[in-house]
N, C-alpha and C. Protein backbone atom coordinates (compact mmCIF):
# COMPACT_ATOMS: atom_id res chain seq x y z
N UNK A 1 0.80 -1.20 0.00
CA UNK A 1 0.00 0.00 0.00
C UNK A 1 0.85 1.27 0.00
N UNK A 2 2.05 1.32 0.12
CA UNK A 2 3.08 2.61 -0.05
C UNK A 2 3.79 1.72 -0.50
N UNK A 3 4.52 2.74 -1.58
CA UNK A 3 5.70 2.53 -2.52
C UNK A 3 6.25 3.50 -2.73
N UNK A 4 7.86 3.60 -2.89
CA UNK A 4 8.25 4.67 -3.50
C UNK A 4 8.07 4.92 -4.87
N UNK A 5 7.91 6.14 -5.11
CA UNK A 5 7.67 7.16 -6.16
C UNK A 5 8.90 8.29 -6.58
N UNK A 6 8.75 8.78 -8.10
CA UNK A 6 9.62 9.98 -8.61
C UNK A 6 8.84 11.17 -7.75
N UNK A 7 9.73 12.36 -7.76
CA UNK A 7 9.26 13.92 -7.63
C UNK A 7 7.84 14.21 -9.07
N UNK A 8 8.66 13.75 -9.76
CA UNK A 8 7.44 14.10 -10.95
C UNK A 8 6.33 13.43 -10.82
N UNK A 9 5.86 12.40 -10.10
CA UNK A 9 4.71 11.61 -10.19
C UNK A 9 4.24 12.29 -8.86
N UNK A 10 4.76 12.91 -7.81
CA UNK A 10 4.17 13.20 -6.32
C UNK A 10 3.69 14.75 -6.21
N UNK A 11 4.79 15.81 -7.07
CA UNK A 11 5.06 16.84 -7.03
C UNK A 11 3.46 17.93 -7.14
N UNK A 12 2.72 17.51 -8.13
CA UNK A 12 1.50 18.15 -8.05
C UNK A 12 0.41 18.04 -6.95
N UNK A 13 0.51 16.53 -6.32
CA UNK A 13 -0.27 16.53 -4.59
C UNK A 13 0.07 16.93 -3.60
N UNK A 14 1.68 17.32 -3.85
CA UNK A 14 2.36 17.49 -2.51
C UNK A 14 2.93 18.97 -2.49
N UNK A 15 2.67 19.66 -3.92
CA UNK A 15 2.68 21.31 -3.62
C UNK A 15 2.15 22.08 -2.50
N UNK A 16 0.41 22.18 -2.42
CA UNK A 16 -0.08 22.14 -1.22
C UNK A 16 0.25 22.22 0.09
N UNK A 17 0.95 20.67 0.31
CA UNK A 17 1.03 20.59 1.28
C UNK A 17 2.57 20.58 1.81
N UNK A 18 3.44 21.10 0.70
CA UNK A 18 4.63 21.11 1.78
C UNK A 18 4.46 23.06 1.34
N UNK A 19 3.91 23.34 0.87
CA UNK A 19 4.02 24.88 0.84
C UNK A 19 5.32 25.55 0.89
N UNK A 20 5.98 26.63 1.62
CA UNK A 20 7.17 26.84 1.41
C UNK A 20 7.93 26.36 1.16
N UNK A 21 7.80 25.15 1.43
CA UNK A 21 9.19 24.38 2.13
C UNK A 21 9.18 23.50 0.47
N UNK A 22 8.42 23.60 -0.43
CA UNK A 22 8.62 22.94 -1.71
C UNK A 22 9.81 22.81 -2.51
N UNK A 23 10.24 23.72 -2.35
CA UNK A 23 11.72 23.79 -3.43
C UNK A 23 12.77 23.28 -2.76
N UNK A 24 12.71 22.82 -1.06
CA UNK A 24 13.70 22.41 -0.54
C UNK A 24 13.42 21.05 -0.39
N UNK A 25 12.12 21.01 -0.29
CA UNK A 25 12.07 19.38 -0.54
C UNK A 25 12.22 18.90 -1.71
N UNK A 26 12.14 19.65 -3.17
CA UNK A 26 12.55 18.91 -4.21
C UNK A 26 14.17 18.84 -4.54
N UNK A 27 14.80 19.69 -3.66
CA UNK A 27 16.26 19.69 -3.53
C UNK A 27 16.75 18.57 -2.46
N UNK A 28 16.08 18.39 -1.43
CA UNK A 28 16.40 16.85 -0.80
C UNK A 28 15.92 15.81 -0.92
N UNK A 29 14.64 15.57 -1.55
CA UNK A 29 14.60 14.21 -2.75
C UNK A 29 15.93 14.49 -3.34
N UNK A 30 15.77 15.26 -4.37
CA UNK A 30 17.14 14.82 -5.75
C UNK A 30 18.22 14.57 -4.55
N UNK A 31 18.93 15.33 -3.24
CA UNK A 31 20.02 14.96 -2.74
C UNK A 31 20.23 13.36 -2.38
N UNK A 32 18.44 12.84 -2.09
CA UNK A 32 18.61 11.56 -1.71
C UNK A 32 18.46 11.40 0.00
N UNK A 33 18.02 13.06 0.65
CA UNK A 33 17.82 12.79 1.97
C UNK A 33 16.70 12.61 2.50
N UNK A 34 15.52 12.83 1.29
CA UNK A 34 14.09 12.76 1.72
C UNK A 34 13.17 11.78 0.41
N UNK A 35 12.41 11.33 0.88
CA UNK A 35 11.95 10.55 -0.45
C UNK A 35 10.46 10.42 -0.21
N UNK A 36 9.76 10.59 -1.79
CA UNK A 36 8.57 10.84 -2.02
C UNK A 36 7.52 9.01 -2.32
N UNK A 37 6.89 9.17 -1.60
CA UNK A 37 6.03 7.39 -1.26
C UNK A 37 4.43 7.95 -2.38
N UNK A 38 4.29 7.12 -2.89
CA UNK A 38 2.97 6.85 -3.42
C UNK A 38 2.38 6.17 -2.13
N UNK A 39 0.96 6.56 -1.07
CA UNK A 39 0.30 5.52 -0.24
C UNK A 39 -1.36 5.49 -1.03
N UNK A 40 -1.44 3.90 -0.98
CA UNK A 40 -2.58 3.71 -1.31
C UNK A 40 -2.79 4.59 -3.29
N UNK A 41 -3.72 4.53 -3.62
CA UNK A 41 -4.08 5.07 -5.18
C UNK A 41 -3.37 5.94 -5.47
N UNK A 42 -4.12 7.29 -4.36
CA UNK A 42 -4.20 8.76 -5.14
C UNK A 42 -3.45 9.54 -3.64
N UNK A 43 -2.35 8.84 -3.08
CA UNK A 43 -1.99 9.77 -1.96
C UNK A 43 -0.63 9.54 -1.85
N UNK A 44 -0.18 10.85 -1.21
CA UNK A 44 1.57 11.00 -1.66
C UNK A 44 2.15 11.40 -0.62
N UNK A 45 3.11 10.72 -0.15
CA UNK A 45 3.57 11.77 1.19
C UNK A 45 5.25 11.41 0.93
N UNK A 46 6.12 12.76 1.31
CA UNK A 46 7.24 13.68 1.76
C UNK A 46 7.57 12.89 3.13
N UNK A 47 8.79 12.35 3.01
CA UNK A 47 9.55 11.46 4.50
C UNK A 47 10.82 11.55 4.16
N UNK A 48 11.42 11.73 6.16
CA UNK A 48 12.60 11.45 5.89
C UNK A 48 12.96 11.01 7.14
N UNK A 49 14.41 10.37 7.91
CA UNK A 49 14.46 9.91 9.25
C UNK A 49 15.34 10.81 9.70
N UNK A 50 15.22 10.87 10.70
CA UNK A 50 16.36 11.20 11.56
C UNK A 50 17.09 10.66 12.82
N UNK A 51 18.17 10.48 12.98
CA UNK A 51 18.67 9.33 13.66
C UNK A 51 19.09 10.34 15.12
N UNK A 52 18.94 10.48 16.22
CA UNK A 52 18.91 10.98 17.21
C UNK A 52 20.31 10.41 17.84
N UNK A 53 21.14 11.41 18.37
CA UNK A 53 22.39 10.83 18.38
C UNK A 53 22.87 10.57 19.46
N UNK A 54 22.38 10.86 20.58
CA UNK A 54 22.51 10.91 21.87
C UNK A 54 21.60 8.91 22.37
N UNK A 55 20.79 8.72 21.57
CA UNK A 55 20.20 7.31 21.74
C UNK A 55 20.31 6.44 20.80
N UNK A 56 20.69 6.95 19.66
CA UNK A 56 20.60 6.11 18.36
C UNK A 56 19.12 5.85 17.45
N UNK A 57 17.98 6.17 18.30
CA UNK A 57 16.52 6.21 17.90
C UNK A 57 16.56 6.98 16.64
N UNK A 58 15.91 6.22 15.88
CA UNK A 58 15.59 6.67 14.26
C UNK A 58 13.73 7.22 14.55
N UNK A 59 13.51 8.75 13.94
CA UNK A 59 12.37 9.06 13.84
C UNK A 59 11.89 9.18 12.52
N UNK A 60 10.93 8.97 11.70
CA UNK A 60 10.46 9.02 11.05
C UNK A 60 9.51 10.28 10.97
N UNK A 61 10.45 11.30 9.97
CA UNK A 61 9.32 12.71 9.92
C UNK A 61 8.80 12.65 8.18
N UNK A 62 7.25 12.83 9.26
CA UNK A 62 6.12 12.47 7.41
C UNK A 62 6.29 14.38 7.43
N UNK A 63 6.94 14.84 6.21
CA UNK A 63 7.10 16.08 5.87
C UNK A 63 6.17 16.70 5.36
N UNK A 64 5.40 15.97 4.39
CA UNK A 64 4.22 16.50 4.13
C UNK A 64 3.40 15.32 3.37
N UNK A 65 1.91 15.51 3.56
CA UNK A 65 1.24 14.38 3.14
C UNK A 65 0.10 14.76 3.05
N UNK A 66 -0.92 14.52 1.21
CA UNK A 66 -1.56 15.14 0.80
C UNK A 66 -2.03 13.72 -0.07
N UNK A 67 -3.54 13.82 0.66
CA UNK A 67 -4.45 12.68 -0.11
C UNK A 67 -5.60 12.36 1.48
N UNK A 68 -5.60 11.01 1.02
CA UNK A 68 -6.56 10.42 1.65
C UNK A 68 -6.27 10.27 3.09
N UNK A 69 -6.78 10.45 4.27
CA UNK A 69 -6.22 10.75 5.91
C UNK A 69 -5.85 9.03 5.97
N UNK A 70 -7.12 8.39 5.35
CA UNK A 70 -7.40 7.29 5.69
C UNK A 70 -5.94 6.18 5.67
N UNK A 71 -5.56 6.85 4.51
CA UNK A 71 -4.18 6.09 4.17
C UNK A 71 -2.55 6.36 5.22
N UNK A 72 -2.68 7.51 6.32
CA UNK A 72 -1.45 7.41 7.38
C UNK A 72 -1.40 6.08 7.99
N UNK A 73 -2.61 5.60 8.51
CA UNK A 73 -2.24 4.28 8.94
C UNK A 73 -1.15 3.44 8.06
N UNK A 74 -1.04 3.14 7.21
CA UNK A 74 -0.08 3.03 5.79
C UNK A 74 1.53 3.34 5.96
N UNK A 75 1.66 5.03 6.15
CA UNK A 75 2.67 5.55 6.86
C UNK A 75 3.22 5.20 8.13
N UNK A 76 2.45 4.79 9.12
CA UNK A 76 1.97 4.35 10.63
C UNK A 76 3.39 3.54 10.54
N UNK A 77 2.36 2.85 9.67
CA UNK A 77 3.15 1.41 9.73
C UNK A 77 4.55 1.04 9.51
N UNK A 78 4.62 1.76 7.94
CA UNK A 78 6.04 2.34 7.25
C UNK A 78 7.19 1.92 8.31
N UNK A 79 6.43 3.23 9.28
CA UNK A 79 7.49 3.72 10.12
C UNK A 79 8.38 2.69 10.92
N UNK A 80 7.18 1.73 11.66
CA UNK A 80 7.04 0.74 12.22
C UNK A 80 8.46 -0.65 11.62
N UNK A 81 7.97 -1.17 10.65
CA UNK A 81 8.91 -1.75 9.81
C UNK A 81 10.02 -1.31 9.59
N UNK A 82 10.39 -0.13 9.62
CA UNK A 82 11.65 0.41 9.19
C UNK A 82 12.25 0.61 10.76
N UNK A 83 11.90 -0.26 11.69
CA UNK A 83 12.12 0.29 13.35
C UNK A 83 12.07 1.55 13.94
N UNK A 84 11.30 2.15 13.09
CA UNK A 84 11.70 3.54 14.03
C UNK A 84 11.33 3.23 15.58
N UNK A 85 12.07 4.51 16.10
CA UNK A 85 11.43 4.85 17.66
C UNK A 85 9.95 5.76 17.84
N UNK A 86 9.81 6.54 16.59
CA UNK A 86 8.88 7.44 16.63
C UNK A 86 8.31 7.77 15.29
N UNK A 87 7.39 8.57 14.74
CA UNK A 87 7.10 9.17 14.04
C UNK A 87 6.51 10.54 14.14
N UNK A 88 7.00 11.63 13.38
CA UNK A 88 6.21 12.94 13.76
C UNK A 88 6.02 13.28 12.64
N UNK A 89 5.02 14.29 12.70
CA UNK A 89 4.27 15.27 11.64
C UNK A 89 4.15 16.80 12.30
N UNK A 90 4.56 18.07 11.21
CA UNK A 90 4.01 19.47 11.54
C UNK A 90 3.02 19.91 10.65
N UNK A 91 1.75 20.16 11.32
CA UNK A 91 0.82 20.46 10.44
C UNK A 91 -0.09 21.72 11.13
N UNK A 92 -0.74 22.08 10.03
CA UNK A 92 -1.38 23.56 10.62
C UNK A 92 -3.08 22.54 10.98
N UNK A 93 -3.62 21.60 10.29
CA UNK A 93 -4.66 21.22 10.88
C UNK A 93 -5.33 20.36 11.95
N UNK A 94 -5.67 21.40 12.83
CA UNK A 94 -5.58 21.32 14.20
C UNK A 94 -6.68 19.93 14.69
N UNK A 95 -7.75 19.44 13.92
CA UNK A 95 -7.82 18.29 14.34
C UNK A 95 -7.53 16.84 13.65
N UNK A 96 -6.03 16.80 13.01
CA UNK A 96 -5.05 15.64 12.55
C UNK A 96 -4.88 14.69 13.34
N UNK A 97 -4.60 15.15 14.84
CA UNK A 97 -4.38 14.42 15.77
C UNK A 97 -5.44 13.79 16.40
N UNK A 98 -6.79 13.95 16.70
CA UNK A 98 -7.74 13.40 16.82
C UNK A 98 -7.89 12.60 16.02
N UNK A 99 -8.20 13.14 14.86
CA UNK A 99 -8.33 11.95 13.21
C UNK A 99 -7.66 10.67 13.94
N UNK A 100 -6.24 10.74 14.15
CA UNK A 100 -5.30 10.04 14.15
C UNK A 100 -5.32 9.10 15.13
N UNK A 101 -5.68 9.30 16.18
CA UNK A 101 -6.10 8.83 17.44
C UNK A 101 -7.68 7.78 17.02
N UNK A 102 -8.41 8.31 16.31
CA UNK A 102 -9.74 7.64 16.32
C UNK A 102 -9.31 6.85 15.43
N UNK A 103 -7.88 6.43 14.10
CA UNK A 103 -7.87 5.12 13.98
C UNK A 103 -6.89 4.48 14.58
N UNK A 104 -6.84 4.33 15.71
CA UNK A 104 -5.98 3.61 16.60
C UNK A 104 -4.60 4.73 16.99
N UNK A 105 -4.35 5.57 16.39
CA UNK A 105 -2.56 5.69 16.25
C UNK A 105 -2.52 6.57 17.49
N UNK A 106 -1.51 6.61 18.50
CA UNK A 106 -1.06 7.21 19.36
C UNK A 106 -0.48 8.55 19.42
N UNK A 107 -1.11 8.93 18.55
CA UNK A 107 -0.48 10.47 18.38
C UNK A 107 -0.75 11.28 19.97
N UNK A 108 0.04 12.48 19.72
CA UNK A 108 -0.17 13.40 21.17
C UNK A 108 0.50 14.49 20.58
N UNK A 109 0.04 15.71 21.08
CA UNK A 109 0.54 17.23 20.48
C UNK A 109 1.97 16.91 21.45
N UNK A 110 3.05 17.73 20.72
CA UNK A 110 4.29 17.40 21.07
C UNK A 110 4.87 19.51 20.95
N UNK A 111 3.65 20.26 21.20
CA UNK A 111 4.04 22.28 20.94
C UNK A 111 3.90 21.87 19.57
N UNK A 112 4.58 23.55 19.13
CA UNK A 112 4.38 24.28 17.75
C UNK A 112 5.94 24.18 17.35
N UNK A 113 5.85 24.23 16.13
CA UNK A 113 7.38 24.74 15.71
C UNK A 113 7.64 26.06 14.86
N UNK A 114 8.54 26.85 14.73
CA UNK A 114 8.93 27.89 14.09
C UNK A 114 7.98 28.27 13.43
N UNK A 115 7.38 27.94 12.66
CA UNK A 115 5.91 28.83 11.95
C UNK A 115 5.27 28.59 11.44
N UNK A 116 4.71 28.31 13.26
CA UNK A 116 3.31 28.02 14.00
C UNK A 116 2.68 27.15 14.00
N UNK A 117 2.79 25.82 13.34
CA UNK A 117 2.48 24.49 13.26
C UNK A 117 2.03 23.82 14.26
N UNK A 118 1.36 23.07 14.03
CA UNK A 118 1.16 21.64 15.24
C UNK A 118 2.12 20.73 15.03
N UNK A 119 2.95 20.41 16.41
CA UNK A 119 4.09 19.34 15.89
C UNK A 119 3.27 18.13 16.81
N UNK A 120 2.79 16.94 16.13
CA UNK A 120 2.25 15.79 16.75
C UNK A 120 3.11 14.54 16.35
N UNK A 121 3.41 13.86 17.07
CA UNK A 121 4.09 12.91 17.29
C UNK A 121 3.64 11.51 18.22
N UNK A 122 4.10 10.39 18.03
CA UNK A 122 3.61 8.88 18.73
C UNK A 122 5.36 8.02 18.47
N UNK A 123 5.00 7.64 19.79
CA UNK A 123 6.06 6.68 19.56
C UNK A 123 5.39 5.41 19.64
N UNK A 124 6.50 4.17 19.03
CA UNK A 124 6.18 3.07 18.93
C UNK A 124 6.02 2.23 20.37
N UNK A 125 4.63 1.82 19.94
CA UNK A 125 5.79 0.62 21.88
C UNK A 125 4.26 1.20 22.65
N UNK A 126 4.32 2.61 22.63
CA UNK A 126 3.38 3.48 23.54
C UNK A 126 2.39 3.07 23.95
């Protein structure tokens, strides 16, 4: 149900939703530090990890993700398989985390970041 995908096949769903931050995410796809997933049909989401250096915990940040809600579980999982310790998302829509919660996922508001976002986050295990 997720696969990776080109910039050119993701790039028109995921304008939207990475908003500013577009031209830097199509500069870290091409670098190879972030990579664009086809989930499910018609939904596309912006990921990348980050390895926390003080524990070694790998997080999984969904950068931006534009389609069907229904399909994060999808991502959820991703994350899961690939061991992360965590997964987070910054998003301006303020009930994501509820969504997220009512299909099972452990999300919890984790503050705002630099501008003004909801940063929500779940760890695995939780």
């Amino acid at each position: 149900m997720i696969s990776v995908c080109t910039w050119d096949e993701a790039q028109e769903k995921l304008h939207l939703a990475l908003a500013g931050y577009f031209d830097e995410a199509k500069a870290e796809v091409a670098a190879g530090r972030e990579a664009v997933f086809r989930v499910g049909t018609d939904s596309f989401a912006c990921i990348r990890f980050e390895q926390f250096t003080d524990t070694n915990e790998i997080e999984m940040v969904v950068v931006g993700f534009a389609g069907d809600v229904s399909c994060t579980d999808a991502l959820f999982e991703y994350g899961r398989s690939r061991n992360c310790h965590s997964v987070r998302m910054h998003t301006y829509r303020t009930g994501l985390q509820w969504v997220l919660n009512r299909m099972g996922m452990p999300f919890f508001l984790d503050g705002k970041d630099e501008d003004d976002r909801l940063v929500i986050r779940a760890i695995y295990g939780r």
